[in-house]
N, C-alpha and C. Protein backbone atom coordinates (compact mmCIF):
# COMPACT_ATOMS: atom_id res chain seq x y z
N UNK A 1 0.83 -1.18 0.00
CA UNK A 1 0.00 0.00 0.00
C UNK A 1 0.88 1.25 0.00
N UNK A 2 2.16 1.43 0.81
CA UNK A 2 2.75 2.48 1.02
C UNK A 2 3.30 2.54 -0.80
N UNK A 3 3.76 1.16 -1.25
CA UNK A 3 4.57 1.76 -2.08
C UNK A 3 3.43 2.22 -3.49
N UNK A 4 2.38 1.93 -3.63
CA UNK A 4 1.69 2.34 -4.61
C UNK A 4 1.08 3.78 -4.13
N UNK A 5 1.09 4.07 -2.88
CA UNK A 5 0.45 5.42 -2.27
C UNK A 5 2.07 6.59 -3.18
N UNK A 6 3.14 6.27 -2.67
CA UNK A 6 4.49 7.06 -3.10
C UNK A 6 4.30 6.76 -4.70
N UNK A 7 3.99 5.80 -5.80
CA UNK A 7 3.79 5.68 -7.08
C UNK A 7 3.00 6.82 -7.32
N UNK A 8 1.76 6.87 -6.80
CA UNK A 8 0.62 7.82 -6.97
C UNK A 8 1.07 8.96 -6.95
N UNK A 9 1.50 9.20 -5.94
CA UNK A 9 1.78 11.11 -5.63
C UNK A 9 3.22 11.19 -6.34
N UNK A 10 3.75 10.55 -6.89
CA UNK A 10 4.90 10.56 -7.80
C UNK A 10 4.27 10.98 -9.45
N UNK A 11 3.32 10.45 -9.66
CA UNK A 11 2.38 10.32 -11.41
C UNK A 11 2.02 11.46 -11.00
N UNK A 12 1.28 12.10 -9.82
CA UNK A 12 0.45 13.21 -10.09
C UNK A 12 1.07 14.21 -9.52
N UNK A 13 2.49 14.33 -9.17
CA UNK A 13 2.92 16.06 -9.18
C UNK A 13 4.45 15.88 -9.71
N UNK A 14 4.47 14.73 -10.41
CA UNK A 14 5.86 14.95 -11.11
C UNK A 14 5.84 15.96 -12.68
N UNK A 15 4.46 15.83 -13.43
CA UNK A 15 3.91 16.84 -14.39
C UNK A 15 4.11 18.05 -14.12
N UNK A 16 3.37 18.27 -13.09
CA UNK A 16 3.41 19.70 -12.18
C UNK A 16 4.71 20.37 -11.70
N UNK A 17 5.78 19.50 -11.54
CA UNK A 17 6.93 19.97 -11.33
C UNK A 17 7.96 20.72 -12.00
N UNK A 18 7.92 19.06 -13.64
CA UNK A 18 7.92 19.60 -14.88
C UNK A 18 7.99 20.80 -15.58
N UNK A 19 6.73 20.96 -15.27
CA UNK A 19 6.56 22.39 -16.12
C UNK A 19 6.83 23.50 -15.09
N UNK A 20 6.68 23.80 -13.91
CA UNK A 20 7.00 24.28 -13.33
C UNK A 20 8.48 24.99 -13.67
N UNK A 21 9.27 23.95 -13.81
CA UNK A 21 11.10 24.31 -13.04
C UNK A 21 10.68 24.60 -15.12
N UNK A 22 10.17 24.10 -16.10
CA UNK A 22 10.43 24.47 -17.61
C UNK A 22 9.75 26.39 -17.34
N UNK A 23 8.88 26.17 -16.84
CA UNK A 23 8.17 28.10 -16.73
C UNK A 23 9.00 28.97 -16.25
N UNK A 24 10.11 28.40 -15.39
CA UNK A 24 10.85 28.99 -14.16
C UNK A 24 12.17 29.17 -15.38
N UNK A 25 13.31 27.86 -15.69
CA UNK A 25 14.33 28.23 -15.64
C UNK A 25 14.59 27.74 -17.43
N UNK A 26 13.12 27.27 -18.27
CA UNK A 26 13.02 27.87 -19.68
C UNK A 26 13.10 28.21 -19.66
N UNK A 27 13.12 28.62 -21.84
CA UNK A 27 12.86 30.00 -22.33
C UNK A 27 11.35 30.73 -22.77
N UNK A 28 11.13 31.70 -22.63
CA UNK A 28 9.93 32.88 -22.16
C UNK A 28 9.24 31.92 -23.57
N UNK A 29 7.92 31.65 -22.46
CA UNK A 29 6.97 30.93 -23.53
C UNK A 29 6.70 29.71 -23.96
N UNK A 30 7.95 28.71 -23.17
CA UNK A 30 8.05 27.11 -23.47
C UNK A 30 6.77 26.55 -23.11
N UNK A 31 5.80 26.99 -21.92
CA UNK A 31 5.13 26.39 -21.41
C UNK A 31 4.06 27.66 -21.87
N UNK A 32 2.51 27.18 -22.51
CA UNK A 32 1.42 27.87 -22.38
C UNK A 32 0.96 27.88 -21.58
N UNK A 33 -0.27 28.13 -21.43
CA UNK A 33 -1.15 28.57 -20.48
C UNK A 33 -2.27 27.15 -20.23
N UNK A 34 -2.50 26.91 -21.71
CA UNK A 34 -3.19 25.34 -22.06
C UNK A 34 -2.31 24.25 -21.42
N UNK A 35 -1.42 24.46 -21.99
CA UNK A 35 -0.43 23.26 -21.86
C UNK A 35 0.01 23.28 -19.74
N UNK A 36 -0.24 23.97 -19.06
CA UNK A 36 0.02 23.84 -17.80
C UNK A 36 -1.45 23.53 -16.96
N UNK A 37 -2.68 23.42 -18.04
CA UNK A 37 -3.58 22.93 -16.78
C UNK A 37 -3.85 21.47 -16.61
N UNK A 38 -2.96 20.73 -17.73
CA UNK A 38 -3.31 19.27 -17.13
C UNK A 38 -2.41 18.84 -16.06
N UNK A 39 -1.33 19.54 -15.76
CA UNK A 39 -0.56 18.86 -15.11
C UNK A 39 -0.90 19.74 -13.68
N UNK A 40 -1.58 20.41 -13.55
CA UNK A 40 -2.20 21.15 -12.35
C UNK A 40 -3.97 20.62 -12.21
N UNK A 41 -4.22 19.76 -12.78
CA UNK A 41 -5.28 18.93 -12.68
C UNK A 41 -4.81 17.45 -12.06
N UNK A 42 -3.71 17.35 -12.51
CA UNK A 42 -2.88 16.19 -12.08
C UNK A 42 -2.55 16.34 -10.58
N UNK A 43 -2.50 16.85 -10.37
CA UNK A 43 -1.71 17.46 -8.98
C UNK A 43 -2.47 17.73 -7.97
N UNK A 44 -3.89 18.25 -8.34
CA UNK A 44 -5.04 18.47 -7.43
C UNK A 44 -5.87 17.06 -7.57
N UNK A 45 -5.86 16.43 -8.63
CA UNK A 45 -6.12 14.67 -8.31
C UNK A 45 -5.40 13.71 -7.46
N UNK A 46 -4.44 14.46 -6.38
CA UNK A 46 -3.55 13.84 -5.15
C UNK A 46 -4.41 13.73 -4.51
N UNK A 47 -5.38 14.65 -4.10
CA UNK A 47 -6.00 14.92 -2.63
C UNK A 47 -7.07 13.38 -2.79
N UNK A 48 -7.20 12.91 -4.02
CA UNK A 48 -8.24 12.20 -4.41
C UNK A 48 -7.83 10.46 -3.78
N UNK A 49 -6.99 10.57 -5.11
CA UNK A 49 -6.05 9.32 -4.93
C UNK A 49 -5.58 8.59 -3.40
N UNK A 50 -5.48 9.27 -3.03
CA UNK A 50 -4.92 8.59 -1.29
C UNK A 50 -5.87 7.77 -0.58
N UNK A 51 -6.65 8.83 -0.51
CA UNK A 51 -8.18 7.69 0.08
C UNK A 51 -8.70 6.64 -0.49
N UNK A 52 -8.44 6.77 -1.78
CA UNK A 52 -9.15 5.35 -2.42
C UNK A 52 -7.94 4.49 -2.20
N UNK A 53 -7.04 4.86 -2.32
CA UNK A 53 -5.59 3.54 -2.55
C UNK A 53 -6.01 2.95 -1.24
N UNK A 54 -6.58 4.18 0.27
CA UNK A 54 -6.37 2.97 1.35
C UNK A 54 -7.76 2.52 1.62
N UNK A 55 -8.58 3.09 0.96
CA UNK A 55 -10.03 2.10 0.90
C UNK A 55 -10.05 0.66 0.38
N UNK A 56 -9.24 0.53 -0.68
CA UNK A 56 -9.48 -0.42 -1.63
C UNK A 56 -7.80 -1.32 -1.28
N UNK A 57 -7.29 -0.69 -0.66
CA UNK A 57 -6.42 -1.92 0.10
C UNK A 57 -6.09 -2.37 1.12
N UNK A 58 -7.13 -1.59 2.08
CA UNK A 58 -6.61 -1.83 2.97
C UNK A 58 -7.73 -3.33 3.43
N UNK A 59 -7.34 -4.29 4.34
CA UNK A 59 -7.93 -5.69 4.44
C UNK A 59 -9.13 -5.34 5.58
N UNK A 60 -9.03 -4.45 6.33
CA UNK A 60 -9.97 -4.03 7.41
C UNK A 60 -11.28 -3.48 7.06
N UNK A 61 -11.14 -2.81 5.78
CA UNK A 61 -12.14 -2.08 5.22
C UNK A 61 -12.78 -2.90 4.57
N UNK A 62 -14.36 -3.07 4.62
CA UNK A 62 -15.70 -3.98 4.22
C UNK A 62 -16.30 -3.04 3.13
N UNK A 63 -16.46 -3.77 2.26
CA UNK A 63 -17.34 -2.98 1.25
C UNK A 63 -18.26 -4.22 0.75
């Protein structure tokens, strides 16, 4: 569980980082405006991801 929880939040703010440090220490314009909201959709789909990884693995939890 831990290591697919660290997979997860690895997929969804390594995008975000990406473009980030490319907006920061690119050149003026590498990154649009389009092109930076999936990976800031990515990134706010963390808060999501966690709870289900430990719903759905954890052995205690009845569904």
């Amino acid at each position: 569980m831990v290591l697919t929880t660290v997979v997860c939040y690895l997929i969804c703010w390594m995008p975000y980082g990406v473009v980030a440090l490319l907006a920061t220490f690119g050149s003026p314009g590498v990154v649009t405006p389009v092109a930076s909201v999936i990976p800031s959709i990515l990134a706010k789909s963390s808060t999501v991801c966690n709870p289900l990884i430990y719903i759905f693995m954890n052995k205690q939890v009845n569904l």
